[in-house]
C-alpha atoms as a PDB file:
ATOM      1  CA  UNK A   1      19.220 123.641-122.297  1.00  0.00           C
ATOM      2  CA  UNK A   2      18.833 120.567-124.457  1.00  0.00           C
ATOM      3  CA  UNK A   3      17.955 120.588-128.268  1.00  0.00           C
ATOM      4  CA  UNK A   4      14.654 119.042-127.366  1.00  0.00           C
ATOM      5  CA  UNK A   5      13.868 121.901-124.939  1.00  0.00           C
ATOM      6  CA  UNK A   6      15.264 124.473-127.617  1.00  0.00           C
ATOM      7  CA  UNK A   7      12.627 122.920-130.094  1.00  0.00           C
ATOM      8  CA  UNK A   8       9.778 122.758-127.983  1.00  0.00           C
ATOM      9  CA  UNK A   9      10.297 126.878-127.079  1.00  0.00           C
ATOM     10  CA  UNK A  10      10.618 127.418-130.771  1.00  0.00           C
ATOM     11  CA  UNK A  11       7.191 125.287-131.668  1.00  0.00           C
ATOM     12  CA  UNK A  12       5.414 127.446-129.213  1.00  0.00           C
ATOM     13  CA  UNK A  13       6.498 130.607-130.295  1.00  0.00           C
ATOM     14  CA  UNK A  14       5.754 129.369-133.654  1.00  0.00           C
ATOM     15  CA  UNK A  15       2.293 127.901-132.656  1.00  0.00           C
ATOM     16  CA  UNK A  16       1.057 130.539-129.892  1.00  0.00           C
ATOM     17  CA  UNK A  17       3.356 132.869-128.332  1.00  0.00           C
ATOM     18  CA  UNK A  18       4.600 134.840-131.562  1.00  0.00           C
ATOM     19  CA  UNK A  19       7.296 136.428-129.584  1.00  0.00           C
ATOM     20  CA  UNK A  20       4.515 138.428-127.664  1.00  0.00           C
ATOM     21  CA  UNK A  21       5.702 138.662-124.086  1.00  0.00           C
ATOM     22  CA  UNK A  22       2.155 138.760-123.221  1.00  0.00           C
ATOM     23  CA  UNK A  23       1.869 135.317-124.787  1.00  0.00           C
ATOM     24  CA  UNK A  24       4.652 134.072-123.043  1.00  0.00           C
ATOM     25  CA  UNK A  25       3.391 134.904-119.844  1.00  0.00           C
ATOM     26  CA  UNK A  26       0.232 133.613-120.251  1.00  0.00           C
ATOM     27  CA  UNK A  27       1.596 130.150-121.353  1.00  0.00           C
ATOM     28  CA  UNK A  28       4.032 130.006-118.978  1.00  0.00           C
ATOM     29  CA  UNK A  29       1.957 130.773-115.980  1.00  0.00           C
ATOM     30  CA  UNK A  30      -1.059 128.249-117.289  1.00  0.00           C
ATOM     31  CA  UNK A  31       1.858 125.268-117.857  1.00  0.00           C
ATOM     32  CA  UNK A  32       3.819 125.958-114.265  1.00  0.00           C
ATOM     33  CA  UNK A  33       0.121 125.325-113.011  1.00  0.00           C
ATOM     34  CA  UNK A  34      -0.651 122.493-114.986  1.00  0.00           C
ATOM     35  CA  UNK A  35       2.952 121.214-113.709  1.00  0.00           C
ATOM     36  CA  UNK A  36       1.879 121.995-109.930  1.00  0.00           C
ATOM     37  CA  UNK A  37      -2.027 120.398-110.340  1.00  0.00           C
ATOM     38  CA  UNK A  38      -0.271 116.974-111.897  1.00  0.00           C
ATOM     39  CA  UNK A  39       2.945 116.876-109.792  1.00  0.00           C
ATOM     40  CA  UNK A  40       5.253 117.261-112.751  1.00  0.00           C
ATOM     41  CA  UNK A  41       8.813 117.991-113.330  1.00  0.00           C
ATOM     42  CA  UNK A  42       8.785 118.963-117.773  1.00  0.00           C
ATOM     43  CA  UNK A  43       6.470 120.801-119.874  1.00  0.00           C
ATOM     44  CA  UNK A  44       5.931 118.299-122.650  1.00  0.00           C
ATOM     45  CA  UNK A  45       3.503 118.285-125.573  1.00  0.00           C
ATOM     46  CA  UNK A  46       0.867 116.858-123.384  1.00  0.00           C
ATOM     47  CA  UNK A  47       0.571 119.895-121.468  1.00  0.00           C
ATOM     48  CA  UNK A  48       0.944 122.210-123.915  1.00  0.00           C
ATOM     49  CA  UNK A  49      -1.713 120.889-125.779  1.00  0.00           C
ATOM     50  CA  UNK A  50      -3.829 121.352-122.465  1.00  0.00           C
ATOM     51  CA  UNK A  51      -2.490 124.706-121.846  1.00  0.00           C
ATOM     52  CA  UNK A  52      -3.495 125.419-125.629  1.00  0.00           C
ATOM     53  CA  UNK A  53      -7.048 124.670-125.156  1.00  0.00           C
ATOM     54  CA  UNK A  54      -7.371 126.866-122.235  1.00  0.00           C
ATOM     55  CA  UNK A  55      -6.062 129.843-124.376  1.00  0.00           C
ATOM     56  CA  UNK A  56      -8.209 128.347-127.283  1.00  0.00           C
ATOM     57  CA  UNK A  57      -5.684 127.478-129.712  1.00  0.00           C
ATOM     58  CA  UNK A  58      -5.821 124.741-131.792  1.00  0.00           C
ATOM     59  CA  UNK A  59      -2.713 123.152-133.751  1.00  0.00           C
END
């Protein structure tokens, strides 16, 4: 895994997961269908700033 990938996990533990496995289920599941609905390959910012307002959180 590359530093950029390491950084992005740690920002959203930091912003919304909390280490709550719960949390991380949730996100992952909502940004693996965000991936599938717009043909991507990466979870960037872009979708986790969709997959944030879904869950309602706001950065």
């Amino acid at each position: 895994m590359g530093g950029r990938a390491a950084d992005l996990i740690a920002l959203v533990d930091k912003q919304a997961a909390h280490g709550n496995f719960r949390a991380w289920a949730r996100i992952t599941k909502l940004a693996t269908d965000g991936l599938t609905a717009q043909g991507g390959t990466r979870i960037d910012e872009h979708l986790l700033r969709q997959v944030y307002d879904r869950i309602g959180i706001r950065t």
